[in-house]
C-alpha atoms as a PDB file:
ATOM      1  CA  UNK A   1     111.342 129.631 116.765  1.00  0.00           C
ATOM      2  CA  UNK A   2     114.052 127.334 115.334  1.00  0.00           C
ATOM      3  CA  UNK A   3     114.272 125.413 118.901  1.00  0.00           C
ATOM      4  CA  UNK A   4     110.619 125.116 118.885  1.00  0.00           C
ATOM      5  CA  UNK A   5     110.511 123.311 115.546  1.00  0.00           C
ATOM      6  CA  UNK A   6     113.294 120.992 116.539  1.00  0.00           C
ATOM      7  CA  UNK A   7     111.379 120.093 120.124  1.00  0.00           C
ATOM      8  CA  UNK A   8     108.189 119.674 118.000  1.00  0.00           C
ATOM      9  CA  UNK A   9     110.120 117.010 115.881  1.00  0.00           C
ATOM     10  CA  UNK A  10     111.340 115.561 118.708  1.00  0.00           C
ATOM     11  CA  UNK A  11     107.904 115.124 120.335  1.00  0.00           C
ATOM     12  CA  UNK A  12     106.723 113.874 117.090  1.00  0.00           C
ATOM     13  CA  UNK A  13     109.516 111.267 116.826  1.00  0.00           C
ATOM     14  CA  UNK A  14     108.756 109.956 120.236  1.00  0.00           C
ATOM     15  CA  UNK A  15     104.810 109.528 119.381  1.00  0.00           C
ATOM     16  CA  UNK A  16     105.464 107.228 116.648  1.00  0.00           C
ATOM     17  CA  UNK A  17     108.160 105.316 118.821  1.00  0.00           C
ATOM     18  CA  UNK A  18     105.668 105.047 121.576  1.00  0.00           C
ATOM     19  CA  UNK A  19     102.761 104.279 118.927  1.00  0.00           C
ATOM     20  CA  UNK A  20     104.842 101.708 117.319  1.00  0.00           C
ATOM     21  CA  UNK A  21     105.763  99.881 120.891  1.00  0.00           C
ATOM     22  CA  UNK A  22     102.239  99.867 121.625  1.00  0.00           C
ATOM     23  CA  UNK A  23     101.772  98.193 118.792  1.00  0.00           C
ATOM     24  CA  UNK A  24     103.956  95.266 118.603  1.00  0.00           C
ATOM     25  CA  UNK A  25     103.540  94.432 122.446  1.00  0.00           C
ATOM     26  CA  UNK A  26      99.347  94.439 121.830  1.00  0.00           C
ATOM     27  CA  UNK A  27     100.548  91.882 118.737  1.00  0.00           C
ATOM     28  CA  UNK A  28     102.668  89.917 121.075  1.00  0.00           C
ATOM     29  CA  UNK A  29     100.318  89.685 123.625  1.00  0.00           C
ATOM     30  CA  UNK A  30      97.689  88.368 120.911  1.00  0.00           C
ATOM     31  CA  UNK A  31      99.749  85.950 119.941  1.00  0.00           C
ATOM     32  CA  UNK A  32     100.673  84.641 123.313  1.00  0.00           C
ATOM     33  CA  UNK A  33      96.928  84.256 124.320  1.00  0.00           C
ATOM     34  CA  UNK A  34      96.135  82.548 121.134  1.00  0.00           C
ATOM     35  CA  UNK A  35      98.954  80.516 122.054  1.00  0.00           C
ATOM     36  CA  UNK A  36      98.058  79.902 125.558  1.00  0.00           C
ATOM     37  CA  UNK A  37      94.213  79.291 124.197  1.00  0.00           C
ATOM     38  CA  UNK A  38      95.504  76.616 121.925  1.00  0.00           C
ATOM     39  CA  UNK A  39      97.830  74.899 125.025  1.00  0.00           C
ATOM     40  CA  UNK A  40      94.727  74.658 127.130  1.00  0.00           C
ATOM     41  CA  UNK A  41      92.302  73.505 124.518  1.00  0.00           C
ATOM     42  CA  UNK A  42      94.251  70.903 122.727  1.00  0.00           C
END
């Protein structure tokens, strides 16, 4: 049971990395189209 609980941690731990990366890169893409809308407009 202990093991379990650590592995489920783990697995938690890695789903908020994975959420977070998700995140910032869908930012930094936004930002780079807006960016590249703004080059080809003005």
């Amino acid at each position: 049971m202990k093991g379990l609980r650590k592995s489920y941690i783990y697995m938690l731990i890695l789903i908020l990395i994975s959420t977070f990366i998700l995140c910032s890169s869908s930012i930094v893409m936004s930002q780079s189209i807006i960016k590249l809308g703004h080059l080809i407009i003005g």
